[in-house]
C-alpha atoms as a PDB file:
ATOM      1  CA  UNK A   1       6.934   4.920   0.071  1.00  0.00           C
ATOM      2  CA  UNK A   2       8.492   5.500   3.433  1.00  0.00           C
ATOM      3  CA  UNK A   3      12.267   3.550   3.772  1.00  0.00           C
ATOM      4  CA  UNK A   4      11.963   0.747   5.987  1.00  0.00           C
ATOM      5  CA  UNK A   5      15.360  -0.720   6.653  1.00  0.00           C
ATOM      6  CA  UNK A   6      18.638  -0.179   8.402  1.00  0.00           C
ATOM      7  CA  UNK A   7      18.675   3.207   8.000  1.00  0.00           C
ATOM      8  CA  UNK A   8      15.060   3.730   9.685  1.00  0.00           C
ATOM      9  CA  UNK A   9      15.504   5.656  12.696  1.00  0.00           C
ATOM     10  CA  UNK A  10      14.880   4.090  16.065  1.00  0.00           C
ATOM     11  CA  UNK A  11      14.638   6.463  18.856  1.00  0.00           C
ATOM     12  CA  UNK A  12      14.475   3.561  21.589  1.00  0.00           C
ATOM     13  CA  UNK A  13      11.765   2.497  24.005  1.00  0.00           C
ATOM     14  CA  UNK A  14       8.661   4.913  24.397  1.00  0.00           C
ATOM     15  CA  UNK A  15       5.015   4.487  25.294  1.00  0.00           C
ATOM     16  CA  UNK A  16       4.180   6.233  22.095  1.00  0.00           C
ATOM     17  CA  UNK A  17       3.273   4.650  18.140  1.00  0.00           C
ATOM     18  CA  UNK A  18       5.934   4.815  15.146  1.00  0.00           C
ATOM     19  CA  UNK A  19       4.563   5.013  12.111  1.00  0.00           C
ATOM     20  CA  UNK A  20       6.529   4.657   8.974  1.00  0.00           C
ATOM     21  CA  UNK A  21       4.798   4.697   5.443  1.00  0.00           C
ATOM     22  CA  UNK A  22       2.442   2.400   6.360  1.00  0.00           C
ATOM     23  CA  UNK A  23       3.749   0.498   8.819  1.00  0.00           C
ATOM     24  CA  UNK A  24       3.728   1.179  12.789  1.00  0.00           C
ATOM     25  CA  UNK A  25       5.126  -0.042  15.930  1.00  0.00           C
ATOM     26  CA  UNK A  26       5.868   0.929  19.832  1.00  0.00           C
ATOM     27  CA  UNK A  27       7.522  -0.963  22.036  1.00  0.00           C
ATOM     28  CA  UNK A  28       7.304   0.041  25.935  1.00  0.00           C
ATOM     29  CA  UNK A  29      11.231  -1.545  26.703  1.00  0.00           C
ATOM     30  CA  UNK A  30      11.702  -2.726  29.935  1.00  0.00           C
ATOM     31  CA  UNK A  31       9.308  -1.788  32.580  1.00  0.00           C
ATOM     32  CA  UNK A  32       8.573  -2.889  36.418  1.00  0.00           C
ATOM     33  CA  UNK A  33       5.076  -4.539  36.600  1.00  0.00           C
ATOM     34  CA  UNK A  34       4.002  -4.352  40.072  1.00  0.00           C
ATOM     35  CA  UNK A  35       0.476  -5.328  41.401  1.00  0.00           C
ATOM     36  CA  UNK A  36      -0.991  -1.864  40.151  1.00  0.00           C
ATOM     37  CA  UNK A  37      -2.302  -1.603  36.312  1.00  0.00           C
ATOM     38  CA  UNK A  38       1.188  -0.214  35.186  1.00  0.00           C
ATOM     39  CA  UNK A  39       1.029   0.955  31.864  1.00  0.00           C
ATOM     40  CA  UNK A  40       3.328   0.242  28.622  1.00  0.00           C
ATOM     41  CA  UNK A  41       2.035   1.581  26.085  1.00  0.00           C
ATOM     42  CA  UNK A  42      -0.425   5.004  25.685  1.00  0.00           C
ATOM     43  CA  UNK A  43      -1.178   6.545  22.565  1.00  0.00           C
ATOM     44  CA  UNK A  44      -3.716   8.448  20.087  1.00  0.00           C
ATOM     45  CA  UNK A  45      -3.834   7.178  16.602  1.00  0.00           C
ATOM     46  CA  UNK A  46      -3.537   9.198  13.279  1.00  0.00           C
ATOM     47  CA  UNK A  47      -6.605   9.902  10.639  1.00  0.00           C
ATOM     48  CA  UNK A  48      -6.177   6.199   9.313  1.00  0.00           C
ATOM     49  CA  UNK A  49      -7.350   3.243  10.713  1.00  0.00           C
ATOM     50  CA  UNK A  50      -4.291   0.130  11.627  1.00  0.00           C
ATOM     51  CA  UNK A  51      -4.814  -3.615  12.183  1.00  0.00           C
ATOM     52  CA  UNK A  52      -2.315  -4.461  14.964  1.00  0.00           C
ATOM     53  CA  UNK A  53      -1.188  -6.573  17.257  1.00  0.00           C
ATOM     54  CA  UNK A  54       0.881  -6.851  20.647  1.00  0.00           C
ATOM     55  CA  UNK A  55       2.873  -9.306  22.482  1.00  0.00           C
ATOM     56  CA  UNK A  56       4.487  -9.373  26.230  1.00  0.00           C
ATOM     57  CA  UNK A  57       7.307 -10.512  26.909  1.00  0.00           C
ATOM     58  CA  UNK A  58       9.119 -10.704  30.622  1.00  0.00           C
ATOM     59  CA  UNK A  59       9.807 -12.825  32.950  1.00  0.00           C
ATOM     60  CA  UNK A  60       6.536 -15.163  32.444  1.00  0.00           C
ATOM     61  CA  UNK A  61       8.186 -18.617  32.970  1.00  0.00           C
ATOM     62  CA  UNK A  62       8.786 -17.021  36.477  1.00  0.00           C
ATOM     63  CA  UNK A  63       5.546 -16.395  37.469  1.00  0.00           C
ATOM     64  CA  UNK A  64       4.372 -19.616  38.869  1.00  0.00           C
ATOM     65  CA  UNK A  65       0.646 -19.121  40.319  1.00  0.00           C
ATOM     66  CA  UNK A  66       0.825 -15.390  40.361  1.00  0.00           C
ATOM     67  CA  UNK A  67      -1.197 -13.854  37.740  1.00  0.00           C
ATOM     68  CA  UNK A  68      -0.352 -11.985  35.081  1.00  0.00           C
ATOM     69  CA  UNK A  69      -3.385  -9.119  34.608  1.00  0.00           C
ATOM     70  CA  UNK A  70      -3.542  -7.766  30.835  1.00  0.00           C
ATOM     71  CA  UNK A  71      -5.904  -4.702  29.468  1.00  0.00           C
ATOM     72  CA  UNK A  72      -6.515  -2.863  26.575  1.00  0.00           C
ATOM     73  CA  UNK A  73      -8.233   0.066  26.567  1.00  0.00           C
ATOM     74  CA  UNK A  74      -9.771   1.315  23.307  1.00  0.00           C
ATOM     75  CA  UNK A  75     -10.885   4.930  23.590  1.00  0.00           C
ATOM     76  CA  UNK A  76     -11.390   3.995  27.603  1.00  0.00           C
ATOM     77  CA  UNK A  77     -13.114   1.079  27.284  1.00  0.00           C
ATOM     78  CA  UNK A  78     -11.377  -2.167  28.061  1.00  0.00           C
ATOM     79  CA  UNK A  79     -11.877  -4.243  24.676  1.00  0.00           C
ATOM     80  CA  UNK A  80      -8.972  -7.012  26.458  1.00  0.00           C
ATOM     81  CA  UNK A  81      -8.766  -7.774  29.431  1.00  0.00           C
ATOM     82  CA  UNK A  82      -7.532 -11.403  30.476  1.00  0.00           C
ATOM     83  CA  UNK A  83      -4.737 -12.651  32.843  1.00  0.00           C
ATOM     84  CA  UNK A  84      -1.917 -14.922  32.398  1.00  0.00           C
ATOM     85  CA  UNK A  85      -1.003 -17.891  34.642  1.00  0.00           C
ATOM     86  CA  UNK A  86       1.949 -19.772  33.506  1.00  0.00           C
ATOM     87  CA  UNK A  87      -0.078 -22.966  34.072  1.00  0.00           C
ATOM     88  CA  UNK A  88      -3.189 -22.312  32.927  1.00  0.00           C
ATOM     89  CA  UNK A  89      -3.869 -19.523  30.156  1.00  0.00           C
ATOM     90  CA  UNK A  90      -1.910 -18.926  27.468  1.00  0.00           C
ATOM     91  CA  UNK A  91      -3.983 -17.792  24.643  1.00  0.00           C
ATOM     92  CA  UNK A  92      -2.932 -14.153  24.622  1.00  0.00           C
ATOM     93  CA  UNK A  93       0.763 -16.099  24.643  1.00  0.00           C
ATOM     94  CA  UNK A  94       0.298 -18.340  21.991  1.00  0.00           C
ATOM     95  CA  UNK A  95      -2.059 -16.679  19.666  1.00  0.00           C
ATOM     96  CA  UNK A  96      -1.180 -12.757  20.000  1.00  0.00           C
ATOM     97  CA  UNK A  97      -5.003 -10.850  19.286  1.00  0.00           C
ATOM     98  CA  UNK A  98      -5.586  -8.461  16.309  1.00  0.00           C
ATOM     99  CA  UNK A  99      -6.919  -5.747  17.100  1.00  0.00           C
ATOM    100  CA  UNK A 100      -8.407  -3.045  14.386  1.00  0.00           C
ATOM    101  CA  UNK A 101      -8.040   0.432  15.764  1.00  0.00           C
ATOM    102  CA  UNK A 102     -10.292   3.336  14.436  1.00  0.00           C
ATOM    103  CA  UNK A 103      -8.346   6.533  13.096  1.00  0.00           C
ATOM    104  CA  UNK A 104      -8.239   9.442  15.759  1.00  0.00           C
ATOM    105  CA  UNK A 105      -8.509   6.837  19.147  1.00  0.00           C
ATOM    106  CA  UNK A 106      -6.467   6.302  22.166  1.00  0.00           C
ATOM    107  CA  UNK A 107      -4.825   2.940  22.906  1.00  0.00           C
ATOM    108  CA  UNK A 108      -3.750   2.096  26.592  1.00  0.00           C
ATOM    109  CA  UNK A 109      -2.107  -1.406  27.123  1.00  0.00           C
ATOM    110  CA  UNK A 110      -1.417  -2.137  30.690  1.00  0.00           C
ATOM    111  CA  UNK A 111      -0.225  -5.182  32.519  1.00  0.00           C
ATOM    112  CA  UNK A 112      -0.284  -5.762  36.898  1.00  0.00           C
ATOM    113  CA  UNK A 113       0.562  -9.022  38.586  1.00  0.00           C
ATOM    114  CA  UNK A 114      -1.614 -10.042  41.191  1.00  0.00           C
ATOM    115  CA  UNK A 115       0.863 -10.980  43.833  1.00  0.00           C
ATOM    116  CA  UNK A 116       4.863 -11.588  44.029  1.00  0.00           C
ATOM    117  CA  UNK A 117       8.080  -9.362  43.438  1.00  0.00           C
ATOM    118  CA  UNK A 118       7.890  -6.753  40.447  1.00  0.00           C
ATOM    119  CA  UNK A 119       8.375  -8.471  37.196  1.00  0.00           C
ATOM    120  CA  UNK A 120      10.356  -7.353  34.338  1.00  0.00           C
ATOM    121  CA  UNK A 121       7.991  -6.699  31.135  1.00  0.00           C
ATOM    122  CA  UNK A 122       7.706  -5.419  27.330  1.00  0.00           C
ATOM    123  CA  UNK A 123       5.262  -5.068  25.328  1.00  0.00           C
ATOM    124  CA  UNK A 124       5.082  -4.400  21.743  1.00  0.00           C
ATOM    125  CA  UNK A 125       2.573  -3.576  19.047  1.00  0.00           C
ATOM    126  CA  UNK A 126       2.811  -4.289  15.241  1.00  0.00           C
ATOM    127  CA  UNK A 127       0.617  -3.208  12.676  1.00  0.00           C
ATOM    128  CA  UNK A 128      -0.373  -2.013   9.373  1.00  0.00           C
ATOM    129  CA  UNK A 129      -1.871   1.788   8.789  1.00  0.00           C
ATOM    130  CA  UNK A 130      -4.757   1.745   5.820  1.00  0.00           C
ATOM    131  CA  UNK A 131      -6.530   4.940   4.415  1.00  0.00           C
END
């Protein structure tokens, strides 16, 4: 088994997957979300399948009425796509999705605000890798 610990090399922010043993991750750092689809995350999985999940985190208390716009795109088709208002949804917010991802596929996560200044994001992805 792969060491997961302290001594795990982190090479920083990326749009791309880690995967240790069988583990994974990405995290996008901070990025400027402006009223575009800007994406955090892009990547093509390995010859296993994972069950992941992602969060966002940024400047959401902020937001007010502007929406949030979230997608995932699964091999190019959106399998997520929802928005965030900090009054009204917060599903993706409170109960972060789990999404099973086929081996060999491409995974786009992108978020875009629908009106405002550029917002501070991250987003990150968890998961496990099975054979």
């Amino acid at each position: 088994m792969e060491k997961v610990g302290s001594n795990t090399p982190f090479s920083g922010p990326s749009k791309g997957l880690t995967t240790i043993g069988n583990h994974c991750y990405a995290y996008s750092g901070d990025v400027s979300v402006s009223g575009s689809a800007t994406e955090m995350l892009s990547f093509t999985t390995g010859k296993k399948y994972i069950i992941s999940e992602f969060e966002y985190h940024g400047t959401i208390a902020q937001i007010g009425n502007n929406q949030l716009a979230i997608e995932v795109l699964l091999n190019g088709v959106s399998i997520i796509h929802t928005y965030f208002d900090a009054t009204v949804n917060h599903t993706l917010w409170d109960n972060p999705p789990k999404i099973l991802i086929p081996p060999l596929s491409k995974v786009v996560i992108t978020l875009a605000q629908a009106s405002g200044s550029d917002r501070n994001m991250q987003v990150t992805l968890v998961g496990k890798v099975y054979s």
